[in-house]
PDB file of N, CA and C in Angstrom:
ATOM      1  N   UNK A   1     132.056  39.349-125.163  1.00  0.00           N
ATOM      2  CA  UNK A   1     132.865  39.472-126.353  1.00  0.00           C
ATOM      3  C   UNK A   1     131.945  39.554-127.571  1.00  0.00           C
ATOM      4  N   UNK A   2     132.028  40.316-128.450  1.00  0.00           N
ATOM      5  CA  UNK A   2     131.314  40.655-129.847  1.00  0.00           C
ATOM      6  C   UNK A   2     131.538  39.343-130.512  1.00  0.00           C
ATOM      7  N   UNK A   3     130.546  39.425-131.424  1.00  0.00           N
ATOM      8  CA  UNK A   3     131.156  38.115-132.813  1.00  0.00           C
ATOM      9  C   UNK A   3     131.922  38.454-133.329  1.00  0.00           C
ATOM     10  N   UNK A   4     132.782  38.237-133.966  1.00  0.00           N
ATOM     11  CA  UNK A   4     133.601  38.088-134.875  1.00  0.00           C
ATOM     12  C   UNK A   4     133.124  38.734-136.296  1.00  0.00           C
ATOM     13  N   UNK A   5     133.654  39.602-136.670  1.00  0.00           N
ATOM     14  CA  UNK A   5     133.369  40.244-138.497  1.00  0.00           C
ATOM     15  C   UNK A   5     133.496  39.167-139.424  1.00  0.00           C
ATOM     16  N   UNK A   6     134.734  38.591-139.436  1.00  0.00           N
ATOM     17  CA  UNK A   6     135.012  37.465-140.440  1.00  0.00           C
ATOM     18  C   UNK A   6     135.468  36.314-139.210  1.00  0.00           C
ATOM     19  N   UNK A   7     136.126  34.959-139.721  1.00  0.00           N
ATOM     20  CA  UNK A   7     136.717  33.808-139.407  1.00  0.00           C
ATOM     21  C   UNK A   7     137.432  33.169-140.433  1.00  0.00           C
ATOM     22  N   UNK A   8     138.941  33.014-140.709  1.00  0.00           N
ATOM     23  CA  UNK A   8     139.578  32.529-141.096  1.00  0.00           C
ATOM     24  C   UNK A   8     139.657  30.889-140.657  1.00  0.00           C
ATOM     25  N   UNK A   9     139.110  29.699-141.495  1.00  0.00           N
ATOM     26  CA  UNK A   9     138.883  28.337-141.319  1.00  0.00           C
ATOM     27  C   UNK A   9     140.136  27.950-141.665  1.00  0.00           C
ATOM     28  N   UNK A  10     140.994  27.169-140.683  1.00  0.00           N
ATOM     29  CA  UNK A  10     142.249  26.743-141.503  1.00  0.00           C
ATOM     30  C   UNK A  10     142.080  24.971-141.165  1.00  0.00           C
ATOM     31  N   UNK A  11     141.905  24.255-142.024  1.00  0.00           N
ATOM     32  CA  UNK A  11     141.793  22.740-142.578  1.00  0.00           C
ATOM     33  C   UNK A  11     143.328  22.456-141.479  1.00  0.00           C
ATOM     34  N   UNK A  12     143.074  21.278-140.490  1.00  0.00           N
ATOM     35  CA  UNK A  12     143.934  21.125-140.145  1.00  0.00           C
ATOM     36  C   UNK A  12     143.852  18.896-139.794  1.00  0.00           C
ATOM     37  N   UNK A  13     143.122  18.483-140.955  1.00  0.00           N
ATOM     38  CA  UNK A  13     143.444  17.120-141.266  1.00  0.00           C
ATOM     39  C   UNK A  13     144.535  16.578-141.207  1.00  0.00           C
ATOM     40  N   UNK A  14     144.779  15.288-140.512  1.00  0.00           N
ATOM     41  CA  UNK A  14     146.001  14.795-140.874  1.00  0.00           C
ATOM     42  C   UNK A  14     145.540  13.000-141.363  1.00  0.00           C
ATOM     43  N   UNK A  15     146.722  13.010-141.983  1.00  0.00           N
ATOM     44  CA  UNK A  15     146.402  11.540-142.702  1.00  0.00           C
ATOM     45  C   UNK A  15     147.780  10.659-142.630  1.00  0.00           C
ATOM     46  N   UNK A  16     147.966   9.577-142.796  1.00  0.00           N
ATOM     47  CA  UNK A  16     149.303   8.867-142.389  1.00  0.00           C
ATOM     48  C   UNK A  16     150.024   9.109-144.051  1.00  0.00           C
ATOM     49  N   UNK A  17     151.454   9.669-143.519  1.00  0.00           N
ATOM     50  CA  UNK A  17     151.835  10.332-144.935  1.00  0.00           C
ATOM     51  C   UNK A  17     151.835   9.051-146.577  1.00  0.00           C
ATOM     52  N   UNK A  18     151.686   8.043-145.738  1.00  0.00           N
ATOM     53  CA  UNK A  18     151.647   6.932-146.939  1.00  0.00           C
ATOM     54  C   UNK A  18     150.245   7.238-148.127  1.00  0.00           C
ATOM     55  N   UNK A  19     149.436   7.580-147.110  1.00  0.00           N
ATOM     56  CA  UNK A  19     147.800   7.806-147.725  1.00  0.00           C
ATOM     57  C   UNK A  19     148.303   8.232-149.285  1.00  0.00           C
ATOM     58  N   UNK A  20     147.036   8.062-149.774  1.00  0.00           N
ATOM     59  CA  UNK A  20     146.551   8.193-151.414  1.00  0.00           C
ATOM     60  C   UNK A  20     146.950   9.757-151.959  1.00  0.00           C
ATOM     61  N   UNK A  21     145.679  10.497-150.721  1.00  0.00           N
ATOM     62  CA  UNK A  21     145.665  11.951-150.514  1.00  0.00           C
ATOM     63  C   UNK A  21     146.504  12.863-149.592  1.00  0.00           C
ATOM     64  N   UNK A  22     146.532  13.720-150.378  1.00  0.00           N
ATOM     65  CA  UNK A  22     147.586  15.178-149.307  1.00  0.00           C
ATOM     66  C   UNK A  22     146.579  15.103-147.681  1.00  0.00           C
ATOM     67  N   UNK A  23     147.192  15.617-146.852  1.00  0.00           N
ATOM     68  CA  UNK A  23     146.510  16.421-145.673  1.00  0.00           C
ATOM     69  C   UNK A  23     147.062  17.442-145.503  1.00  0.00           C
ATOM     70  N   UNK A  24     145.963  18.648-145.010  1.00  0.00           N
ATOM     71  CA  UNK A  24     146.609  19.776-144.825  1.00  0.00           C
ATOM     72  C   UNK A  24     147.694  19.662-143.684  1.00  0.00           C
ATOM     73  N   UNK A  25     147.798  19.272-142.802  1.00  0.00           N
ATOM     74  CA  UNK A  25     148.651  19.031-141.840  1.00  0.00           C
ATOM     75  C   UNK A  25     149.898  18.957-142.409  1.00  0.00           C
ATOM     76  N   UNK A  26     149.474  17.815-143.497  1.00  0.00           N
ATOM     77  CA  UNK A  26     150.948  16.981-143.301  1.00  0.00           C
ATOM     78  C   UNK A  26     151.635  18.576-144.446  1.00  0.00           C
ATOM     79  N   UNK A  27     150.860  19.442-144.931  1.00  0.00           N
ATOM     80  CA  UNK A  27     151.633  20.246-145.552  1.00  0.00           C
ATOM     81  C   UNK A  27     151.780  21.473-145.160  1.00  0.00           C
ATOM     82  N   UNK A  28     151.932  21.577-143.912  1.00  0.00           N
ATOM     83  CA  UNK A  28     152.068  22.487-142.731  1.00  0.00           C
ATOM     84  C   UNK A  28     150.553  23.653-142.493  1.00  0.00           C
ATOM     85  N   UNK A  29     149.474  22.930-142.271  1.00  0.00           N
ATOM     86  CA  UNK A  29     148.446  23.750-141.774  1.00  0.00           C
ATOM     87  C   UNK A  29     148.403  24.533-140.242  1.00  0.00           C
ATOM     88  N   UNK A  30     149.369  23.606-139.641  1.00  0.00           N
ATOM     89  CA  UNK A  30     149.408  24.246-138.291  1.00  0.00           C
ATOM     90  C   UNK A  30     150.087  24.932-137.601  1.00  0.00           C
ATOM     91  N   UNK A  31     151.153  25.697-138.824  1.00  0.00           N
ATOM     92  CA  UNK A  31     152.248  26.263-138.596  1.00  0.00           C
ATOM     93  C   UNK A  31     151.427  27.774-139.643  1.00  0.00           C
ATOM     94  N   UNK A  32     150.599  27.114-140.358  1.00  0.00           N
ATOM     95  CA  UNK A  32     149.635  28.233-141.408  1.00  0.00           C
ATOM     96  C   UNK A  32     148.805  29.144-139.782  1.00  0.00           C
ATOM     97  N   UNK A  33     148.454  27.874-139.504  1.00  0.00           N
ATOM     98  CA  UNK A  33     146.985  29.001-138.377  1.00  0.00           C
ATOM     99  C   UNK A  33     147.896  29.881-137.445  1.00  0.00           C
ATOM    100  N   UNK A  34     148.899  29.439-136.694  1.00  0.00           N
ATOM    101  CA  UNK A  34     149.617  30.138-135.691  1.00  0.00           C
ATOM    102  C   UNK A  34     150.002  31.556-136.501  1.00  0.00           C
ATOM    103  N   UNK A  35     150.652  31.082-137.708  1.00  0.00           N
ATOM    104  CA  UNK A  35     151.185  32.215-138.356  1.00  0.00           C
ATOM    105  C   UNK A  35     149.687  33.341-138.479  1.00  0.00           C
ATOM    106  N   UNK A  36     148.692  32.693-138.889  1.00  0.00           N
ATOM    107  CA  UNK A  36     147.386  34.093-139.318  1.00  0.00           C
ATOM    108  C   UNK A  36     147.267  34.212-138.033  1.00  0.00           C
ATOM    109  N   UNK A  37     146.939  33.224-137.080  1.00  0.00           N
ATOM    110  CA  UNK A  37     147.043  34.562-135.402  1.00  0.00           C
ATOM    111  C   UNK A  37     147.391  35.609-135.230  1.00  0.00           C
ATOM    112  N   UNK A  38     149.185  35.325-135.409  1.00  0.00           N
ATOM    113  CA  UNK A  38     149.955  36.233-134.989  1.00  0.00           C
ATOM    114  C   UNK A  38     149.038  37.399-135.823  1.00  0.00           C
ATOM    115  N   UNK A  39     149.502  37.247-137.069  1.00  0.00           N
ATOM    116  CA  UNK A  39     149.730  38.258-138.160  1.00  0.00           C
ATOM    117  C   UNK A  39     148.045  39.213-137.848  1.00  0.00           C
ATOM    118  N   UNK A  40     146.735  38.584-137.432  1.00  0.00           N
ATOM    119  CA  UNK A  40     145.602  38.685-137.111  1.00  0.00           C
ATOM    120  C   UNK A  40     146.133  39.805-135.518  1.00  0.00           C
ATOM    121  N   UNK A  41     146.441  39.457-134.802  1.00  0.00           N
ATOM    122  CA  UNK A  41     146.840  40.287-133.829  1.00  0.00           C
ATOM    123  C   UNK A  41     147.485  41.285-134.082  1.00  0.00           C
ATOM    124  N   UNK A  42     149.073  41.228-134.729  1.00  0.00           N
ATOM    125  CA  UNK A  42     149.753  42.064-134.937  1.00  0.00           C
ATOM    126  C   UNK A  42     149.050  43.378-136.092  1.00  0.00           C
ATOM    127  N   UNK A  43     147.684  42.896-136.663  1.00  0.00           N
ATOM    128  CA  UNK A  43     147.293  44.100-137.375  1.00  0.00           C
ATOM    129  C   UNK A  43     146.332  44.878-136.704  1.00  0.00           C
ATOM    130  N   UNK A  44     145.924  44.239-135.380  1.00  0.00           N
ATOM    131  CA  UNK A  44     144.972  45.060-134.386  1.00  0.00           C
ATOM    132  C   UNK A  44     143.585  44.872-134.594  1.00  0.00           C
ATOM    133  N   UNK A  45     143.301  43.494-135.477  1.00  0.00           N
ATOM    134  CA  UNK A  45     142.020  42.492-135.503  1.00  0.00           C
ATOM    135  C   UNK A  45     141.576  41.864-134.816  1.00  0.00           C
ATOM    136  N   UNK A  46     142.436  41.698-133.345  1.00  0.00           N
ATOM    137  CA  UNK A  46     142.136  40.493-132.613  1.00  0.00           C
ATOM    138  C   UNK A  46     140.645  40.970-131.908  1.00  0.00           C
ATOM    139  N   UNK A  47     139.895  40.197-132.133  1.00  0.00           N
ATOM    140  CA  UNK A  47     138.188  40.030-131.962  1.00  0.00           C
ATOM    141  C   UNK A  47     137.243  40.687-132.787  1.00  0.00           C
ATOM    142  N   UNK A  48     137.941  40.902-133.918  1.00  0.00           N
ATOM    143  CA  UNK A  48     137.335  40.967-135.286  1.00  0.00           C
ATOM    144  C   UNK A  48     137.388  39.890-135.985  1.00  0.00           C
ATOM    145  N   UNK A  49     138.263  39.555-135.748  1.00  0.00           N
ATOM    146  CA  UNK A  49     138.635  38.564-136.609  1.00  0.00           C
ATOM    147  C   UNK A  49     139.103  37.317-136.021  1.00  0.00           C
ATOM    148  N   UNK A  50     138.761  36.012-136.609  1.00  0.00           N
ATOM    149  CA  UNK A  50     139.376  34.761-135.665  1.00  0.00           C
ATOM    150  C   UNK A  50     139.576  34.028-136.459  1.00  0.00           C
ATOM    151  N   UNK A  51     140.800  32.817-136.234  1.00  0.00           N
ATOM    152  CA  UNK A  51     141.432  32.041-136.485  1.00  0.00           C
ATOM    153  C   UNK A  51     140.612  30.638-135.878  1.00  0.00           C
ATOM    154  N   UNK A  52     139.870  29.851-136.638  1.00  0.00           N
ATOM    155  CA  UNK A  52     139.586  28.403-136.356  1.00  0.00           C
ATOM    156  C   UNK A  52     139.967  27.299-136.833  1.00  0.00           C
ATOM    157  N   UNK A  53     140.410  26.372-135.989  1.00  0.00           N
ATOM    158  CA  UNK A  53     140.865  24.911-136.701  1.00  0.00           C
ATOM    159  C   UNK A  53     139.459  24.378-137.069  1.00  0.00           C
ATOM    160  N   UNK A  54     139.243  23.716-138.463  1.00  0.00           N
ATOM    161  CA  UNK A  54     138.676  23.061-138.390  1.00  0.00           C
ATOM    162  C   UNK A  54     139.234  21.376-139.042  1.00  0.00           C
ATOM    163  N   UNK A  55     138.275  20.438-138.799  1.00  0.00           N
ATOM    164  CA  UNK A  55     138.679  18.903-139.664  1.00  0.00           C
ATOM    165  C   UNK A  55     138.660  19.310-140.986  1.00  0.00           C
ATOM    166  N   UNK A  56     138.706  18.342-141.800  1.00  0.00           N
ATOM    167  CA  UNK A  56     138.770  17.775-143.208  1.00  0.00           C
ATOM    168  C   UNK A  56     137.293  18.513-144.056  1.00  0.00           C
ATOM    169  N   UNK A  57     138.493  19.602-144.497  1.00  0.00           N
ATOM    170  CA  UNK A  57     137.472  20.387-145.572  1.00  0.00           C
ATOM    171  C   UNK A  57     137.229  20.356-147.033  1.00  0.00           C
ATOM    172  N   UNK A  58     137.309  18.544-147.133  1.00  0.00           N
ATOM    173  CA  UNK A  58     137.613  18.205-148.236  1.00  0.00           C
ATOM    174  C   UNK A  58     137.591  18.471-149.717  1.00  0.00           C
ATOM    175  N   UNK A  59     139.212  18.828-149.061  1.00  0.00           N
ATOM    176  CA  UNK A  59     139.973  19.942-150.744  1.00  0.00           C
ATOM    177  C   UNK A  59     141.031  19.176-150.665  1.00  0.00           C
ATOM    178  N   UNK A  60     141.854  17.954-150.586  1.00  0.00           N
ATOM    179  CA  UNK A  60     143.013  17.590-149.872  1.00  0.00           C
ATOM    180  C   UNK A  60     143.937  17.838-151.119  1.00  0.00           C
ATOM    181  N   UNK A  61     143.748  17.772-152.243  1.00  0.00           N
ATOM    182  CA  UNK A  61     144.496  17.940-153.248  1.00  0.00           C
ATOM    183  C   UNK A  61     145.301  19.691-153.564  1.00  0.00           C
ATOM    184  N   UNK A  62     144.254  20.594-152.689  1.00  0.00           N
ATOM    185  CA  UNK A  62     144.734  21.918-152.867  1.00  0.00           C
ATOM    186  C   UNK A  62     145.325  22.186-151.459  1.00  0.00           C
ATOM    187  N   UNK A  63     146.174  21.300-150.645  1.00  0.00           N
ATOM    188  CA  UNK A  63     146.429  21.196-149.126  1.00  0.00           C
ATOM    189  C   UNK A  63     147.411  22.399-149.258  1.00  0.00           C
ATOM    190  N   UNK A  64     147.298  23.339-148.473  1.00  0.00           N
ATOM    191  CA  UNK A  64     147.093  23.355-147.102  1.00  0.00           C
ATOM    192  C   UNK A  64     146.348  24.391-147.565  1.00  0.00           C
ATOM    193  N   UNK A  65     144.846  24.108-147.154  1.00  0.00           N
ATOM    194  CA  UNK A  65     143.487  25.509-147.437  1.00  0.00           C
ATOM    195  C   UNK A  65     143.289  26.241-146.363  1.00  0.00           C
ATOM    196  N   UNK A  66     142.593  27.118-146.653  1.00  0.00           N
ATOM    197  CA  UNK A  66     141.952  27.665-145.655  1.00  0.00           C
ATOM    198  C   UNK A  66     141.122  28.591-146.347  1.00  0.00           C
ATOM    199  N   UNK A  67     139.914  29.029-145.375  1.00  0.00           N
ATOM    200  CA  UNK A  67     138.886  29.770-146.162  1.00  0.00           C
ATOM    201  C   UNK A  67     138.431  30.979-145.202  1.00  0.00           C
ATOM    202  N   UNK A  68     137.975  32.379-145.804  1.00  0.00           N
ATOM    203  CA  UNK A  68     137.685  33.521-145.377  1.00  0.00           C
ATOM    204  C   UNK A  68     135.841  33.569-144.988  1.00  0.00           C
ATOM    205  N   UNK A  69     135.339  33.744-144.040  1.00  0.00           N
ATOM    206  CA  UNK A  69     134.334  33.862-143.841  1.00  0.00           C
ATOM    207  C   UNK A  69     133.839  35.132-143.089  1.00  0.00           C
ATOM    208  N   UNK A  70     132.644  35.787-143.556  1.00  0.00           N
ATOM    209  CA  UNK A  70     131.338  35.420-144.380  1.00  0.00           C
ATOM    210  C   UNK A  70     131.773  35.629-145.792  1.00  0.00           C
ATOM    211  N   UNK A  71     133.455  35.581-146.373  1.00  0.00           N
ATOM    212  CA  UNK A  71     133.315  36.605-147.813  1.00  0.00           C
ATOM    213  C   UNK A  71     133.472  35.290-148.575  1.00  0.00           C
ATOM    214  N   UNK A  72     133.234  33.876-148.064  1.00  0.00           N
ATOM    215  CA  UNK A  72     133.226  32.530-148.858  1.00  0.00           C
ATOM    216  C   UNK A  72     134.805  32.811-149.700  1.00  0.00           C
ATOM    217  N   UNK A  73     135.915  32.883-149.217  1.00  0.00           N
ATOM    218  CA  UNK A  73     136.805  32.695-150.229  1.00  0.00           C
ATOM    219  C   UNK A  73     137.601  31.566-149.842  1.00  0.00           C
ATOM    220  N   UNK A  74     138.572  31.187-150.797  1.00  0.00           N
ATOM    221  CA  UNK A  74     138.547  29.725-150.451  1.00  0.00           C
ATOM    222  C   UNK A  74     140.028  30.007-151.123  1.00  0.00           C
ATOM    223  N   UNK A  75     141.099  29.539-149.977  1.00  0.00           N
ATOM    224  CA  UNK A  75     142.388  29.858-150.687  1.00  0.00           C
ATOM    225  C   UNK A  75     143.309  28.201-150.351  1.00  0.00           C
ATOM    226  N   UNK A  76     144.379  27.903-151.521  1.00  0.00           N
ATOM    227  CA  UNK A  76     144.866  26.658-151.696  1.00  0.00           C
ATOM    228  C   UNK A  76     146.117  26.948-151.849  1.00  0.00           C
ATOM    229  N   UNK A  77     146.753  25.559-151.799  1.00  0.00           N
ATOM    230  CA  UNK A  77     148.411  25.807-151.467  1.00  0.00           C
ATOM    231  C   UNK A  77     148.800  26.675-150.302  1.00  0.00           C
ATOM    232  N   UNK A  78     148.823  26.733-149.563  1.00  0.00           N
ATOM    233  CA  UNK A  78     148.679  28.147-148.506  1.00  0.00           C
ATOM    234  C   UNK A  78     149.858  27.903-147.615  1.00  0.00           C
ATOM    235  N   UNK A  79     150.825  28.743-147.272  1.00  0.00           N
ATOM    236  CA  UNK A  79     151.857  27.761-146.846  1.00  0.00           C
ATOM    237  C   UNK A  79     151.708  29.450-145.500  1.00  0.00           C
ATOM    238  N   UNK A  80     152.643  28.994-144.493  1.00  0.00           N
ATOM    239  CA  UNK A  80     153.059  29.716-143.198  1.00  0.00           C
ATOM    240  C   UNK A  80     153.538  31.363-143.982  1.00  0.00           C
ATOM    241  N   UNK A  81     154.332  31.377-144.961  1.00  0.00           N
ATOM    242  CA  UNK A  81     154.872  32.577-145.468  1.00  0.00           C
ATOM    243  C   UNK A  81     153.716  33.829-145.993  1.00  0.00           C
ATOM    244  N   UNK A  82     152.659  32.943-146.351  1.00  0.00           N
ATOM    245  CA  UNK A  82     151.486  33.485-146.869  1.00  0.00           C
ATOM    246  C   UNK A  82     150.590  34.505-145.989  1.00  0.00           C
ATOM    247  N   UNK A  83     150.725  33.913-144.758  1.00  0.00           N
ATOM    248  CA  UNK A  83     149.850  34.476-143.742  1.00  0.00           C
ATOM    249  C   UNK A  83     149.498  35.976-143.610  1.00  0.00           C
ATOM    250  N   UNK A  84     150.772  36.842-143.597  1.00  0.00           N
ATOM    251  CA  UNK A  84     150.230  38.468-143.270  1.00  0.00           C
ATOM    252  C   UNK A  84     149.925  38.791-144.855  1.00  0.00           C
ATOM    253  N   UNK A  85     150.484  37.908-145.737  1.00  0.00           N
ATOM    254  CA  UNK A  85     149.678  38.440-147.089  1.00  0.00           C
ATOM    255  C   UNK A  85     148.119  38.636-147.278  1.00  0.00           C
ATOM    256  N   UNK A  86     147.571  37.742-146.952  1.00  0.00           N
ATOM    257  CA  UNK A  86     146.250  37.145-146.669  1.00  0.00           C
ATOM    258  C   UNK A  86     145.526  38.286-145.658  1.00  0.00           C
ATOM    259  N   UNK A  87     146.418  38.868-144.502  1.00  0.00           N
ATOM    260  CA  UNK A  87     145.932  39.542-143.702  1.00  0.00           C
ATOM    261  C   UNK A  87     145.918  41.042-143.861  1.00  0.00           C
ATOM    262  N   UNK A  88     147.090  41.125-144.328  1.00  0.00           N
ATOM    263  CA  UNK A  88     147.009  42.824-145.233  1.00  0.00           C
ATOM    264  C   UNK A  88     146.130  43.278-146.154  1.00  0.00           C
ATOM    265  N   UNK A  89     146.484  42.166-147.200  1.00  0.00           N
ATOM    266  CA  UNK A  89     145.623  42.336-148.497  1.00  0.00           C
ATOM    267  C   UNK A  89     144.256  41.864-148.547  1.00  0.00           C
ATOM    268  N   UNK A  90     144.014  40.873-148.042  1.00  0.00           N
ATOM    269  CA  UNK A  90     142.423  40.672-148.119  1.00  0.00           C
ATOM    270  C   UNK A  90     141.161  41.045-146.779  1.00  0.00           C
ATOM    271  N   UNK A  91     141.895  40.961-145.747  1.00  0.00           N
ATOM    272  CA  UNK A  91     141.033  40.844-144.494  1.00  0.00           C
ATOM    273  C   UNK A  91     141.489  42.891-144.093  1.00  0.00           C
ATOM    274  N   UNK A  92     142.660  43.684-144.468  1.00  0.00           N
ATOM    275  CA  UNK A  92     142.538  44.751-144.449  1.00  0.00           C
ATOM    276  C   UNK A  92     142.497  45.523-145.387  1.00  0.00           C
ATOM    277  N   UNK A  93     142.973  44.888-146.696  1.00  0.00           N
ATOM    278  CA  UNK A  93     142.564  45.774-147.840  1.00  0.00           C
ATOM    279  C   UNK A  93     141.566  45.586-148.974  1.00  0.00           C
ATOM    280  N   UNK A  94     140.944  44.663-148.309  1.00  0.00           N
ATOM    281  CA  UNK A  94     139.801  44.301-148.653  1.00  0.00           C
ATOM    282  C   UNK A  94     139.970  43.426-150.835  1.00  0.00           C
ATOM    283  N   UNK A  95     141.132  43.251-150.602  1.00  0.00           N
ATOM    284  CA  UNK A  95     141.411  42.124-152.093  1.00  0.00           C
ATOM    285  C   UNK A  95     141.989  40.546-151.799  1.00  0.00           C
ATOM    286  N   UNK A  96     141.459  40.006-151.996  1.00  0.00           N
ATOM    287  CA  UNK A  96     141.539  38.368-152.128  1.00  0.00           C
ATOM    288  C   UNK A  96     142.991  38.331-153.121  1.00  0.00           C
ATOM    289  N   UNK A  97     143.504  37.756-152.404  1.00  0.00           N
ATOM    290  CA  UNK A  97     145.293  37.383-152.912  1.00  0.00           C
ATOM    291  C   UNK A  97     144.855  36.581-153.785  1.00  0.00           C
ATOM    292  N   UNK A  98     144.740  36.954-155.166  1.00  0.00           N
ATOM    293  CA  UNK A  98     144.464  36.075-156.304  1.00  0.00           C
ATOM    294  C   UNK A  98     145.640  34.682-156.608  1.00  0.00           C
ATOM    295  N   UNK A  99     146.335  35.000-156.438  1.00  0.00           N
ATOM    296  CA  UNK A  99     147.667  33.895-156.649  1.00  0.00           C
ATOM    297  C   UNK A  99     147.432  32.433-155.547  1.00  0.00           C
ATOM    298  N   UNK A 100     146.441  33.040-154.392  1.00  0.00           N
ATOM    299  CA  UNK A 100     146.425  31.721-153.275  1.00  0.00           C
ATOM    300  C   UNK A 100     144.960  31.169-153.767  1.00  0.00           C
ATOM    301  N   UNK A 101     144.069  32.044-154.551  1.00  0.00           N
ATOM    302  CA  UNK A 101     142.474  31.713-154.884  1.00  0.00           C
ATOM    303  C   UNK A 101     142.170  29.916-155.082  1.00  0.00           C
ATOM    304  N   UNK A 102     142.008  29.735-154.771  1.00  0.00           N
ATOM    305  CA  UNK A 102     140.829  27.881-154.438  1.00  0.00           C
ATOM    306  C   UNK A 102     140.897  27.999-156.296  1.00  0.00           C
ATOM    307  N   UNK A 103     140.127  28.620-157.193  1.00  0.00           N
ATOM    308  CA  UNK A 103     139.859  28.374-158.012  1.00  0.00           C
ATOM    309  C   UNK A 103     140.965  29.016-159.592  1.00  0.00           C
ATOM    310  N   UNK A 104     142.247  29.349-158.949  1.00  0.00           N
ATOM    311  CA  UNK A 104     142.840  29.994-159.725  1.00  0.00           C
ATOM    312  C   UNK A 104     143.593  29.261-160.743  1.00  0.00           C
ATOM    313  N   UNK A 105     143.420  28.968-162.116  1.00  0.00           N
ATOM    314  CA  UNK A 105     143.718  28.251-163.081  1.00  0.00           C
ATOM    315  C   UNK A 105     145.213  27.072-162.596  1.00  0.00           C
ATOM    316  N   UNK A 106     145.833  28.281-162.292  1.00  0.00           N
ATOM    317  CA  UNK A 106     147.268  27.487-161.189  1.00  0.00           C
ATOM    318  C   UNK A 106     146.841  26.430-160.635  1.00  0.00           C
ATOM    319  N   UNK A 107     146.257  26.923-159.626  1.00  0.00           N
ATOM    320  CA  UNK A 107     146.130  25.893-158.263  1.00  0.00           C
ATOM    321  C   UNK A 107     144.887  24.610-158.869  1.00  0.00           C
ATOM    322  N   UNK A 108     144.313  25.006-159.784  1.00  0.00           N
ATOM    323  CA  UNK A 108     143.243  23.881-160.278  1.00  0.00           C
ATOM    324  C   UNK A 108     144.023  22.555-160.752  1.00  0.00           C
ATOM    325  N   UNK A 109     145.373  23.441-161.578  1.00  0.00           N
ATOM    326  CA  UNK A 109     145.675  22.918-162.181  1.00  0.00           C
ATOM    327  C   UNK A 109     146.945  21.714-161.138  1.00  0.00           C
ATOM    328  N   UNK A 110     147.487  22.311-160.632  1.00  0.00           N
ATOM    329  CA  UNK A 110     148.426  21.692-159.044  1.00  0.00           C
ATOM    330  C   UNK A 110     147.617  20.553-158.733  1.00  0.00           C
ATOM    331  N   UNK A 111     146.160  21.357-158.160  1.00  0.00           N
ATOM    332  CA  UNK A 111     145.302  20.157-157.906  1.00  0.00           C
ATOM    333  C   UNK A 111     145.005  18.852-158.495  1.00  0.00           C
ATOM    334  N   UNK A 112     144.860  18.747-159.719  1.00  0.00           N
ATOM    335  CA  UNK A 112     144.529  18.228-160.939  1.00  0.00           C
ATOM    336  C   UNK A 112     145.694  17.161-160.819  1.00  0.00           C
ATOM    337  N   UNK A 113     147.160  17.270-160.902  1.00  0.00           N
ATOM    338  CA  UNK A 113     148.330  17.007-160.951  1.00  0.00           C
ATOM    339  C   UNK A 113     148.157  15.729-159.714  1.00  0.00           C
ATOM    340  N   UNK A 114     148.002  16.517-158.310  1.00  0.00           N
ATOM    341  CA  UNK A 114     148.012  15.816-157.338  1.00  0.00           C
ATOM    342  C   UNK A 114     147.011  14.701-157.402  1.00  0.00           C
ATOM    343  N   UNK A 115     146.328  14.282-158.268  1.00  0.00           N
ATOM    344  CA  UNK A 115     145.033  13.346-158.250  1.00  0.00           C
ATOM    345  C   UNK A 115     145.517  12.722-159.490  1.00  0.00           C
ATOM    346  N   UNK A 116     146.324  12.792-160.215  1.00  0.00           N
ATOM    347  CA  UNK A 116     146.895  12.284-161.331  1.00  0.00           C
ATOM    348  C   UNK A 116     145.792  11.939-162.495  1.00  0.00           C
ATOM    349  N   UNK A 117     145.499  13.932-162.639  1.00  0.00           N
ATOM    350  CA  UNK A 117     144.347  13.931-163.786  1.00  0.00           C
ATOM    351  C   UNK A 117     145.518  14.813-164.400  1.00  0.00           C
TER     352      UNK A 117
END
């Protein structure tokens, strides 16, 4: 089997929902990865492209992340609906869904909120 072109990292932490901090889990990360599978298959990527769980990619405040690799992008809030967006637009049309971006004034700001800054 070839390497892989890219790898989609999807944060799949869980924490007891009482905790301080979000987990991606607890804000559906694992309903996120199944969904970029599919959507990863259904565009005719499968072994171009892969879907990995990983632990605690500590962002917990921007839950549910996941990140694009080798293109380092780093996307937050990320919910199951998101998935073929992510896969159309960035992994086949080569643009980073600005609205899900890790660093997008929004989501800094969400973040920010969730840490009660």
């Amino acid at each position: 089997m070839p390497i892989p072109e890219r790898q989609i990292l999807v944060c799949l932490n869980e924490r007891d929902p009482s905790a301080d901090r979000p987990s991606c889990r607890n804000e559906g990360s694992k309903q996120l990865r199944e969904a970029l599978k599919d959507a990863v298959k259904d565009a005719g990527l499968k072994g171009r492209v892969r879907v990995l769980e990983v632990s605690c990619m500590d962002q917990c405040e921007h839950a549910a992340v996941c990140a694009v690799y080798p293109d380092n992008v780093w996307y937050s809030f990320v919910h199951q609906r998101d998935a073929s967006e992510i896969v159309q637009e960035h992994l086949l049309g080569g643009r980073p869904v600005q609205r899900l971006l890790h660093d997008d004034p929004k989501n800094l700001a969400k973040a920010a909120k969730r840490q009660g800054k």
